[in-house]
PDB file of N, CA and C in Angstrom:
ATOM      1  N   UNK A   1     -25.942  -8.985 -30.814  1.00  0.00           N
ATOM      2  CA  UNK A   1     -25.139  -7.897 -30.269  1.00  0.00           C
ATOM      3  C   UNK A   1     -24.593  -7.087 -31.443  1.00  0.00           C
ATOM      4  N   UNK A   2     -24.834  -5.761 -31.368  1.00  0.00           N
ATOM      5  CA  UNK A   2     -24.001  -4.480 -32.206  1.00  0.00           C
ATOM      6  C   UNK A   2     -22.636  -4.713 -32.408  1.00  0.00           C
ATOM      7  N   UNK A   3     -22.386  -3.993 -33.236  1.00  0.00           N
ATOM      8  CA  UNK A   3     -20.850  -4.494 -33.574  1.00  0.00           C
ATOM      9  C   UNK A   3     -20.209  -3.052 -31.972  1.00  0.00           C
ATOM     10  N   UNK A   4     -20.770  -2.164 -31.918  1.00  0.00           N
ATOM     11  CA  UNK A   4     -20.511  -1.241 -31.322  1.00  0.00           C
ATOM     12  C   UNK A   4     -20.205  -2.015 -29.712  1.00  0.00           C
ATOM     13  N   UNK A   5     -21.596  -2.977 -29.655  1.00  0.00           N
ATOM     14  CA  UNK A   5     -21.763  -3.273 -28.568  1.00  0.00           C
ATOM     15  C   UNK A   5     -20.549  -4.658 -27.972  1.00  0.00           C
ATOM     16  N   UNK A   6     -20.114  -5.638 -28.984  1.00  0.00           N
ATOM     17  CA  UNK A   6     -19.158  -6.131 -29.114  1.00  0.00           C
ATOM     18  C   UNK A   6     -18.198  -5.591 -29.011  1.00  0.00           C
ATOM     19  N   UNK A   7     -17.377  -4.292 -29.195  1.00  0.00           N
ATOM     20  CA  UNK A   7     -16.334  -3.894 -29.280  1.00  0.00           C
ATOM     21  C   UNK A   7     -16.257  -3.245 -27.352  1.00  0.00           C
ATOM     22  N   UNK A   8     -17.315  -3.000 -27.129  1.00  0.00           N
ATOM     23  CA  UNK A   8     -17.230  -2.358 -25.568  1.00  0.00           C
ATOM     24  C   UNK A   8     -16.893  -3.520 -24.995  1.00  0.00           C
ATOM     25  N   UNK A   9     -17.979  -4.705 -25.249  1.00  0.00           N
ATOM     26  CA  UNK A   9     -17.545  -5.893 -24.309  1.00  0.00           C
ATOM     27  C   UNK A   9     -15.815  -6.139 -24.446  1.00  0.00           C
ATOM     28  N   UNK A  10     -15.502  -6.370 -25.154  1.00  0.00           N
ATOM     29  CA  UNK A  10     -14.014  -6.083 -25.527  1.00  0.00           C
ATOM     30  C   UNK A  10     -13.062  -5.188 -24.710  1.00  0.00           C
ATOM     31  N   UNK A  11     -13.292  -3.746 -24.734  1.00  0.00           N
ATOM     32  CA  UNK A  11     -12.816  -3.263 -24.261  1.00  0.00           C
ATOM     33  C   UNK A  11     -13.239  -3.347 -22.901  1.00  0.00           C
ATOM     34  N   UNK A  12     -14.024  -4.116 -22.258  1.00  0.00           N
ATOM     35  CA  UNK A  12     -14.126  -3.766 -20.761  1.00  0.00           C
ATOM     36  C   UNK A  12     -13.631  -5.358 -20.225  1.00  0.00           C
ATOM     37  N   UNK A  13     -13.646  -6.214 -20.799  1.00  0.00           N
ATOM     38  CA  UNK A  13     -12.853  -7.672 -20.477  1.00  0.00           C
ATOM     39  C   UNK A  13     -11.367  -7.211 -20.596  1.00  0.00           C
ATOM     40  N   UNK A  14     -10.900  -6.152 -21.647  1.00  0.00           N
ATOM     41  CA  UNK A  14      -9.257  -5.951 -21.521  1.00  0.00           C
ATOM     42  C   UNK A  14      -9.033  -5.098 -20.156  1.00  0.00           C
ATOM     43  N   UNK A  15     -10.042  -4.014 -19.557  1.00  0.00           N
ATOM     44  CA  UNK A  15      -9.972  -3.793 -18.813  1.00  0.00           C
ATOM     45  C   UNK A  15     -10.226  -3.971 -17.661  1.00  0.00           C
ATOM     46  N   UNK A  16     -10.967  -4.801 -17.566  1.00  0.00           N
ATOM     47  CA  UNK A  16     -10.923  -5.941 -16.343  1.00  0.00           C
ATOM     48  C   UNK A  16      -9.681  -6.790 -16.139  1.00  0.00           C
ATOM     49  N   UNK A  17      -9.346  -7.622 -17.344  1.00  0.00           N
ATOM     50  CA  UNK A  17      -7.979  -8.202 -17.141  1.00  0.00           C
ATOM     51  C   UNK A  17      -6.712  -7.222 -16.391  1.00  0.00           C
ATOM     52  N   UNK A  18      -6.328  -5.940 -16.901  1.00  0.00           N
ATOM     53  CA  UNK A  18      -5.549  -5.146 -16.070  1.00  0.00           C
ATOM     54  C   UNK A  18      -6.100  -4.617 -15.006  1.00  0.00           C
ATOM     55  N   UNK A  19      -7.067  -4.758 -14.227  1.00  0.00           N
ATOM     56  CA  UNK A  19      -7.224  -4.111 -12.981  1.00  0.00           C
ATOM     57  C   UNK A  19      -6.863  -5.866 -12.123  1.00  0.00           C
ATOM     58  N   UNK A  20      -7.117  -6.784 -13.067  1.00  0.00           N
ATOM     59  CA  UNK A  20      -6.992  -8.243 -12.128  1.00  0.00           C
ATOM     60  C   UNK A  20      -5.381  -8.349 -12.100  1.00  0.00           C
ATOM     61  N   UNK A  21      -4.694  -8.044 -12.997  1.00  0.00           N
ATOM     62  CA  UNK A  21      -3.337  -7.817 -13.105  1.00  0.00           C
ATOM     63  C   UNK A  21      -3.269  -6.882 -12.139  1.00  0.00           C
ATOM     64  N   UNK A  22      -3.397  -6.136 -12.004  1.00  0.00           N
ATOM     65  CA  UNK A  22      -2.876  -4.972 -11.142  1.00  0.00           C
ATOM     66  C   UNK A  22      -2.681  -4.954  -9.629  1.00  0.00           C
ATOM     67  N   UNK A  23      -4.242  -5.388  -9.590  1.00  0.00           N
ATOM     68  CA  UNK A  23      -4.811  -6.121  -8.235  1.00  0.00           C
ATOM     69  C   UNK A  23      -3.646  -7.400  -7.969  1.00  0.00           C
ATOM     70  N   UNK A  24      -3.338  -8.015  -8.830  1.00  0.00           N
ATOM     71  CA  UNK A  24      -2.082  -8.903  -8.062  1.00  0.00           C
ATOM     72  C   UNK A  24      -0.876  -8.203  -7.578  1.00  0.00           C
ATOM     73  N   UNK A  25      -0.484  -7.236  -8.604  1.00  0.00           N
ATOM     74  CA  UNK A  25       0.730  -6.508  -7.827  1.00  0.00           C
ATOM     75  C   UNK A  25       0.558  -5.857  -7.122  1.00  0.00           C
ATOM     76  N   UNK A  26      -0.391  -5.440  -6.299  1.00  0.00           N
ATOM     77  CA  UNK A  26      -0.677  -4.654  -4.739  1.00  0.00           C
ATOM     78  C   UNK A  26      -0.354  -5.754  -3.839  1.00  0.00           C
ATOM     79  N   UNK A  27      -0.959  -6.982  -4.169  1.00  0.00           N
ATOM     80  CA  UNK A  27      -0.997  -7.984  -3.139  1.00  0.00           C
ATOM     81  C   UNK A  27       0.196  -8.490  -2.703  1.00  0.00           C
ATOM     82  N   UNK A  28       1.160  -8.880  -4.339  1.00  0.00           N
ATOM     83  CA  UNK A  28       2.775  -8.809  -4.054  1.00  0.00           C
ATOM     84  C   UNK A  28       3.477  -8.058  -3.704  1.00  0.00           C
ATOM     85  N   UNK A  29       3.359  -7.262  -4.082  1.00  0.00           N
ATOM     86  CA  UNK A  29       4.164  -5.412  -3.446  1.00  0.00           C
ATOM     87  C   UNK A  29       3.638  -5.317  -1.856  1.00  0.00           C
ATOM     88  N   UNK A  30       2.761  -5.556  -1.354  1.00  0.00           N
ATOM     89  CA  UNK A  30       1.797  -5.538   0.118  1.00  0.00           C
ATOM     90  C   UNK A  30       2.762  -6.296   0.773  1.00  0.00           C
ATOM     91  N   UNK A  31       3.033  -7.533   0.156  1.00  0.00           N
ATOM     92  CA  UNK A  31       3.579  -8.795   1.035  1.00  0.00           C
ATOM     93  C   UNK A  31       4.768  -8.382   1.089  1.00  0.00           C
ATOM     94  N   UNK A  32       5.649  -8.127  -0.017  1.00  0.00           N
ATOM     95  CA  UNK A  32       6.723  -7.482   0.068  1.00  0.00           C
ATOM     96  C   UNK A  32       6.964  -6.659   1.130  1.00  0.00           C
ATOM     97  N   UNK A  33       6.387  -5.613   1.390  1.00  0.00           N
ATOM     98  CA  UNK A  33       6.623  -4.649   2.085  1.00  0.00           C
ATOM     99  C   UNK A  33       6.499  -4.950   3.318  1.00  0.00           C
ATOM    100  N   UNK A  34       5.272  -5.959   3.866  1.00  0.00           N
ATOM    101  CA  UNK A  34       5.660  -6.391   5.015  1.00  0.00           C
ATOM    102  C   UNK A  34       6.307  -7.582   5.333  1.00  0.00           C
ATOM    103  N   UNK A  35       7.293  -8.067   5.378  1.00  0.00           N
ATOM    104  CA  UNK A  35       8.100  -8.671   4.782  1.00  0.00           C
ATOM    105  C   UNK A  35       9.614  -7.594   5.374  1.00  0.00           C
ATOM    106  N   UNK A  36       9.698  -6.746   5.164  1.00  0.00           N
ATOM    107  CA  UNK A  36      10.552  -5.432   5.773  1.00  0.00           C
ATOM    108  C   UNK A  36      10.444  -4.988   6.406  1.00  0.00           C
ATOM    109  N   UNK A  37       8.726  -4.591   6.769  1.00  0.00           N
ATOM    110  CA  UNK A  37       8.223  -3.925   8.191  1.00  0.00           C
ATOM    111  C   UNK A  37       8.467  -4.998   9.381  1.00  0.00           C
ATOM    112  N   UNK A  38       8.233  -6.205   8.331  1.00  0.00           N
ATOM    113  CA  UNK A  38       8.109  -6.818   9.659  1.00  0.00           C
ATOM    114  C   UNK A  38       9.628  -7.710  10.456  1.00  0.00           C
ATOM    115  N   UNK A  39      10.311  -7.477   9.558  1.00  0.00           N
ATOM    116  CA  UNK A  39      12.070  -7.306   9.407  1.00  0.00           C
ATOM    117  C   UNK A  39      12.610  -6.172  10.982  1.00  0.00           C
ATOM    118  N   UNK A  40      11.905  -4.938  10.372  1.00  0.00           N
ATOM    119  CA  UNK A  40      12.231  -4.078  10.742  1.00  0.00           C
ATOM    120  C   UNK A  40      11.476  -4.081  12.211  1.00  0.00           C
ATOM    121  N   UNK A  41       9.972  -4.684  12.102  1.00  0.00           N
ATOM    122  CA  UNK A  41       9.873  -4.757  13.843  1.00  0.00           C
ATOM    123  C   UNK A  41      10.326  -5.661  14.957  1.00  0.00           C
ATOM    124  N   UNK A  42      10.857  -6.849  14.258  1.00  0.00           N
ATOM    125  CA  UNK A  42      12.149  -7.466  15.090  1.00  0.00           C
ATOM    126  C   UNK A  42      12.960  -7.076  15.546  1.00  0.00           C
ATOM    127  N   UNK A  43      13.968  -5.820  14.532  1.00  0.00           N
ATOM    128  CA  UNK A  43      15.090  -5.537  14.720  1.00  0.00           C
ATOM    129  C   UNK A  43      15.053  -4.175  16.115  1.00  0.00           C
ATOM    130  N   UNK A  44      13.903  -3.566  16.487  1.00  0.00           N
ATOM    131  CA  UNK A  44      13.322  -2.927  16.747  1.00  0.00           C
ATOM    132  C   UNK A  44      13.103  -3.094  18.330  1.00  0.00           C
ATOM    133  N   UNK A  45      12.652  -4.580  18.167  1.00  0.00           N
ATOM    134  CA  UNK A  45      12.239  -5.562  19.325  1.00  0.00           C
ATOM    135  C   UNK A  45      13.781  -5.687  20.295  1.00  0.00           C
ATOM    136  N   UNK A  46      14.761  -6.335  19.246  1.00  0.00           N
ATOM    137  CA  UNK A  46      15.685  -6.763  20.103  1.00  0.00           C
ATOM    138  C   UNK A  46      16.963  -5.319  20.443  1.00  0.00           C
ATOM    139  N   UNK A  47      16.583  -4.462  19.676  1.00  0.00           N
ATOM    140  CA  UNK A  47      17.346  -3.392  20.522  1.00  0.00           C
ATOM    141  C   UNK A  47      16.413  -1.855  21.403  1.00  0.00           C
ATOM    142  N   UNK A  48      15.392  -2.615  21.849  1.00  0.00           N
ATOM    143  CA  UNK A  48      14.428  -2.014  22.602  1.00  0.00           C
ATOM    144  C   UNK A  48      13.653  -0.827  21.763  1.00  0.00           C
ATOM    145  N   UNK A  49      13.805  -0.793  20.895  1.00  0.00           N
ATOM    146  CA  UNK A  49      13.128   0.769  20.437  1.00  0.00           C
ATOM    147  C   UNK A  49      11.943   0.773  20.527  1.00  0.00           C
ATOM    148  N   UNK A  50      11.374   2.239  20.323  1.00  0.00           N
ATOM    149  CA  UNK A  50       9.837   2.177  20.304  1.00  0.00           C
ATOM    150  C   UNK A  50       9.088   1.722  19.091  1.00  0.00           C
ATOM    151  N   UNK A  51       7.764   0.894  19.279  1.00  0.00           N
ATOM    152  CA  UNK A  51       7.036   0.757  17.539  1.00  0.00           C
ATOM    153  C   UNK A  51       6.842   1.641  17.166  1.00  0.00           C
ATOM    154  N   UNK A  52       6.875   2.713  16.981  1.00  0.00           N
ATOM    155  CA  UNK A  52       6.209   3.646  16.286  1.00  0.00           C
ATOM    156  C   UNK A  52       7.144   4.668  15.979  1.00  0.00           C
ATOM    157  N   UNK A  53       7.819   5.761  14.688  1.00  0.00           N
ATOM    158  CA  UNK A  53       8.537   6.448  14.725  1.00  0.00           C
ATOM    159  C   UNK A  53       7.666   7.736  13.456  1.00  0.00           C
ATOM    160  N   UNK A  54       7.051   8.647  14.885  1.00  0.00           N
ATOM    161  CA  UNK A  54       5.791   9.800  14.295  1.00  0.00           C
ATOM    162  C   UNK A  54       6.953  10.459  13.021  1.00  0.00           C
ATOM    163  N   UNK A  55       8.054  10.674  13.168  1.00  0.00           N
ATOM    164  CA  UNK A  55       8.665  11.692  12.253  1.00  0.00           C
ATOM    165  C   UNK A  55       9.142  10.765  11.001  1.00  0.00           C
ATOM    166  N   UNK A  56       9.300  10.039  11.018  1.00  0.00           N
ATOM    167  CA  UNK A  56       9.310   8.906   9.712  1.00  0.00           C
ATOM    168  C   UNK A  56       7.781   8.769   9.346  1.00  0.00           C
ATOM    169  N   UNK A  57       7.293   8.699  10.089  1.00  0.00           N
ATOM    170  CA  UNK A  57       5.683   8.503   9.433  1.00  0.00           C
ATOM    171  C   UNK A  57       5.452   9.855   8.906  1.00  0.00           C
ATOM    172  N   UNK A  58       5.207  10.996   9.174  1.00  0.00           N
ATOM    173  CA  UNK A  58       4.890  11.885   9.155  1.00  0.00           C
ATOM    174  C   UNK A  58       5.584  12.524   7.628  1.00  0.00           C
ATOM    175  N   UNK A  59       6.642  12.208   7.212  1.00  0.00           N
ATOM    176  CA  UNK A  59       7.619  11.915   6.374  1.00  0.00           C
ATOM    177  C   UNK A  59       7.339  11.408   4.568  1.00  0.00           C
ATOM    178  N   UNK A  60       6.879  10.086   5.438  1.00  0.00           N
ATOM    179  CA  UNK A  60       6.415   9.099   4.510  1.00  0.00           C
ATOM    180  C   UNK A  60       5.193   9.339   4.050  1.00  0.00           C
ATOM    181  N   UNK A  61       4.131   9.828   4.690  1.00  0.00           N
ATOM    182  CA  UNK A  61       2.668  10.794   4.092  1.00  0.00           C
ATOM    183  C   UNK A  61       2.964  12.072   3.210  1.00  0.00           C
ATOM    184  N   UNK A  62       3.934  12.678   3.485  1.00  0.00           N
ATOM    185  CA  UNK A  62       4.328  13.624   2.887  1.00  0.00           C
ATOM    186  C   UNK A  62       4.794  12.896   1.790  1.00  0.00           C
ATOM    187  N   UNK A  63       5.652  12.140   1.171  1.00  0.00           N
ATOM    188  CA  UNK A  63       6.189  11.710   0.361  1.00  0.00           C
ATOM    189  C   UNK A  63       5.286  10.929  -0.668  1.00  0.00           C
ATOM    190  N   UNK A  64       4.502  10.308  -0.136  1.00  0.00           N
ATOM    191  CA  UNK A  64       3.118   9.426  -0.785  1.00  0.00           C
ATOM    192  C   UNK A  64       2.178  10.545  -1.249  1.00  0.00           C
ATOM    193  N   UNK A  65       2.053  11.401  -0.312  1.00  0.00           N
ATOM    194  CA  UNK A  65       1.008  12.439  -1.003  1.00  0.00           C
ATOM    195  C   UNK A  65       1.870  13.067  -2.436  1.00  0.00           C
ATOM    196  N   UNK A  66       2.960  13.474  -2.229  1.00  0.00           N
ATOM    197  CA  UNK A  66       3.635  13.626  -3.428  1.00  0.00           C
ATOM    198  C   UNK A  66       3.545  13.022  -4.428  1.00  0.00           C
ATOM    199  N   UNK A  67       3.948  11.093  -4.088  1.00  0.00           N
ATOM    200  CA  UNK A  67       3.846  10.660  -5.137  1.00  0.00           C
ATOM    201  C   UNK A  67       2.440  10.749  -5.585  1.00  0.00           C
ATOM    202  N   UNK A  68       1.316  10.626  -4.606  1.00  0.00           N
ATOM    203  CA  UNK A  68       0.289  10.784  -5.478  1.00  0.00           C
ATOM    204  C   UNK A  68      -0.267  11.559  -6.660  1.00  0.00           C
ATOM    205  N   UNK A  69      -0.706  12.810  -5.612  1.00  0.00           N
ATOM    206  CA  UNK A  69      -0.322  13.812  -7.039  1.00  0.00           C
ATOM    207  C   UNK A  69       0.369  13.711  -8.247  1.00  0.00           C
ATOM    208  N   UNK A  70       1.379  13.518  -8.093  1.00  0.00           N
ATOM    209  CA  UNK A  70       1.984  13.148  -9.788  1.00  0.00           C
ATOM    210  C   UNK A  70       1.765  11.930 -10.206  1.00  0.00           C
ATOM    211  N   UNK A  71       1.200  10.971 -10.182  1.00  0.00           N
ATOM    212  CA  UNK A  71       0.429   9.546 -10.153  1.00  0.00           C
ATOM    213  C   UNK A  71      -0.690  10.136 -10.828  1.00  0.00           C
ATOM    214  N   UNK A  72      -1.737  11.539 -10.644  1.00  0.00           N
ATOM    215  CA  UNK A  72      -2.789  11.498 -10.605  1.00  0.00           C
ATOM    216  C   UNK A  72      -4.134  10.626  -9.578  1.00  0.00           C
ATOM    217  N   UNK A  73      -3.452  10.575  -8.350  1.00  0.00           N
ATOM    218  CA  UNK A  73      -4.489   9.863  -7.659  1.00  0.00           C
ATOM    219  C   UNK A  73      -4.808  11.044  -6.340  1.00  0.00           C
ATOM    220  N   UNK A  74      -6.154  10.749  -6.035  1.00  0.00           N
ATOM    221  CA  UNK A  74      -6.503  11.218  -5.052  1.00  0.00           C
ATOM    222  C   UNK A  74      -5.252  11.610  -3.876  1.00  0.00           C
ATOM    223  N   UNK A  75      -5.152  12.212  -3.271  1.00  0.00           N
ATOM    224  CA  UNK A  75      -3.616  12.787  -2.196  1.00  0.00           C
ATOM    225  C   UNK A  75      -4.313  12.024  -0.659  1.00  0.00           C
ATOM    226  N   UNK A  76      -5.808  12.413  -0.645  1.00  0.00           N
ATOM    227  CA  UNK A  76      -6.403  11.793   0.250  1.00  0.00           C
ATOM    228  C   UNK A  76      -6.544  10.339   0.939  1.00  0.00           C
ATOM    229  N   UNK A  77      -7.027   9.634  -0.413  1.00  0.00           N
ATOM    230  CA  UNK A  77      -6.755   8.339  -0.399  1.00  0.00           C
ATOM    231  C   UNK A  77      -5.786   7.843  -0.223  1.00  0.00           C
ATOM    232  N   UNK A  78      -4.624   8.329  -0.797  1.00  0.00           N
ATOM    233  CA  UNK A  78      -3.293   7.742  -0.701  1.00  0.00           C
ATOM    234  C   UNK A  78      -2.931   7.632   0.970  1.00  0.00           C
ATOM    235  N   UNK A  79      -3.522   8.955   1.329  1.00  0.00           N
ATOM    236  CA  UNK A  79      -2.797   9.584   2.588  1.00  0.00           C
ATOM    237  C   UNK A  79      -3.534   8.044   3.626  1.00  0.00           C
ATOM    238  N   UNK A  80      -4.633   8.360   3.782  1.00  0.00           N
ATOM    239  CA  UNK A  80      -5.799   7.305   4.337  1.00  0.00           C
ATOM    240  C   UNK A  80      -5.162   5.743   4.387  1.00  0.00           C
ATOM    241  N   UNK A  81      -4.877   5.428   2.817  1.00  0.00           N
ATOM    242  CA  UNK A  81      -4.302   3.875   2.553  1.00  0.00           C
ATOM    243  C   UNK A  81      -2.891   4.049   3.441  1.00  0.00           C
ATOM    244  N   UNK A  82      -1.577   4.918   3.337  1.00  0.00           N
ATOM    245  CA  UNK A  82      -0.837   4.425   4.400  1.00  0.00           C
ATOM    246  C   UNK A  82      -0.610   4.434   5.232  1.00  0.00           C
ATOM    247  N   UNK A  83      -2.045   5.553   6.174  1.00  0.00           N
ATOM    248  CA  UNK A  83      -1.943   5.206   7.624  1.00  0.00           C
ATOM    249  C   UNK A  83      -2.781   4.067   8.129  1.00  0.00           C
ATOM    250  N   UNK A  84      -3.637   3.608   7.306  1.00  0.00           N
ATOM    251  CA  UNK A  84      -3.994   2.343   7.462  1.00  0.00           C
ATOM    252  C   UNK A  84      -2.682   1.099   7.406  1.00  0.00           C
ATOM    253  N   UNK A  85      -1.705   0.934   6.495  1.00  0.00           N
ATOM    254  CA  UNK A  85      -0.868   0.167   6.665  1.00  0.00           C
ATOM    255  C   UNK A  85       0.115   0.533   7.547  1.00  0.00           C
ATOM    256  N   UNK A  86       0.181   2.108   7.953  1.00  0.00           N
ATOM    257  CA  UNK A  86       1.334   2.175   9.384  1.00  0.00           C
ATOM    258  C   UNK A  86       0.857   1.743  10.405  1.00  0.00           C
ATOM    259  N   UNK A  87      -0.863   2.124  10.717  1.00  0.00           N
ATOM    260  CA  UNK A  87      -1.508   0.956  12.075  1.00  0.00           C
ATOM    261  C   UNK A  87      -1.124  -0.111  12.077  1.00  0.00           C
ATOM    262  N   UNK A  88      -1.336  -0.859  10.611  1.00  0.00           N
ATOM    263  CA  UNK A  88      -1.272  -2.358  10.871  1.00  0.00           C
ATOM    264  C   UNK A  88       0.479  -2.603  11.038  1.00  0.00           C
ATOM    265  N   UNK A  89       1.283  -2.320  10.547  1.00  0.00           N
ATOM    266  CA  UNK A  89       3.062  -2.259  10.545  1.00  0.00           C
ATOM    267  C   UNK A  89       3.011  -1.921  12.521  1.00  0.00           C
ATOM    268  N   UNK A  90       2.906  -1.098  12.993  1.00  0.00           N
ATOM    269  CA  UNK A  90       2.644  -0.303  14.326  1.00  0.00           C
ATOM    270  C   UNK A  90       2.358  -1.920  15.533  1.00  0.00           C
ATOM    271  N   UNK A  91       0.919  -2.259  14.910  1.00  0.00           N
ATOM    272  CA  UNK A  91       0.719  -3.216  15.695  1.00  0.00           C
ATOM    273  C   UNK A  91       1.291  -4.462  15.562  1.00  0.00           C
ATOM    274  N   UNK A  92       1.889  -4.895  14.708  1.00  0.00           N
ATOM    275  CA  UNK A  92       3.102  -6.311  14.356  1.00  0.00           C
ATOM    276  C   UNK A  92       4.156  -5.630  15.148  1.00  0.00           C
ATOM    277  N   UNK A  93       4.421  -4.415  15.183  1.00  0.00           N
ATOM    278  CA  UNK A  93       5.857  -4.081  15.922  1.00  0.00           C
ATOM    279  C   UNK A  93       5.375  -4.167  17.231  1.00  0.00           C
ATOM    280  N   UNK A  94       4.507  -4.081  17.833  1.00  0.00           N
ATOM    281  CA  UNK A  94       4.167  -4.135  19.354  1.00  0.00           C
ATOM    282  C   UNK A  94       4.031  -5.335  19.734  1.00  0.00           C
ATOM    283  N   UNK A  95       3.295  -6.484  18.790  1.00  0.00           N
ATOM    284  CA  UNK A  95       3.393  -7.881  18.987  1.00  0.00           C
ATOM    285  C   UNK A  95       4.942  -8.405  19.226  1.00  0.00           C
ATOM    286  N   UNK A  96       5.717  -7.905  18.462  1.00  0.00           N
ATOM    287  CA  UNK A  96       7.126  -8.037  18.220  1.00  0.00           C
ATOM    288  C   UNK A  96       7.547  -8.100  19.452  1.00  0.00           C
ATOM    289  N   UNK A  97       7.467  -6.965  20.698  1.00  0.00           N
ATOM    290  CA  UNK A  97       7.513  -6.754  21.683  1.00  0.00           C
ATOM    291  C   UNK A  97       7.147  -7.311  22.957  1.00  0.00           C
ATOM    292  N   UNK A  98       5.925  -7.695  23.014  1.00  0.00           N
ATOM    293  CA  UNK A  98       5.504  -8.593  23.917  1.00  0.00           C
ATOM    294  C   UNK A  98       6.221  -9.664  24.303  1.00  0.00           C
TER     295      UNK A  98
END
């Protein structure tokens, strides 16, 4: 192996290590968060409210797309990833309910 070619392997094992790092703190930050949602669809449960609150959501996309952009990440993706986690938050609050 090149010395050139050694130094990439290098740099792509350091960068593998931080995406495996990283990849853990989504998973903790994930759990975290539901963990609150799911706090919050109890609390939800026992004083009848509805699961779902469109103007807080609606809110919170706005705010994520923000942060994205200044993140530098796609606005799209971002947008996509937390209405995927408001479905899943949405449907624990309806289970909540039953």
């Amino acid at each position: 192996m090149t010395d050139a070619a050694t130094r990439a392997a290098e740099i792509l094992k350091e960068h593998r290590e931080s995406i495996d790092r990283l990849d853990a703190i989504l998973v903790y930050t994930l759990g975290e968060r539901f963990k609150h949602t799911q706090a919050v669809g109890r609390l939800k449960a026992e004083h009848d409210l509805p699961p779902s609150d469109p103007a807080r959501e609606a809110k919170q996309i706005a705010r994520l797309e923000d942060l994205a952009n200044r993140a530098d990440l796609d606005p799209d993706f971002a947008k996509k990833f937390l209405n995927f986690i408001i479905a899943e938050v949405i449907q624990h609050h309806k289970k909540h309910q039953e």
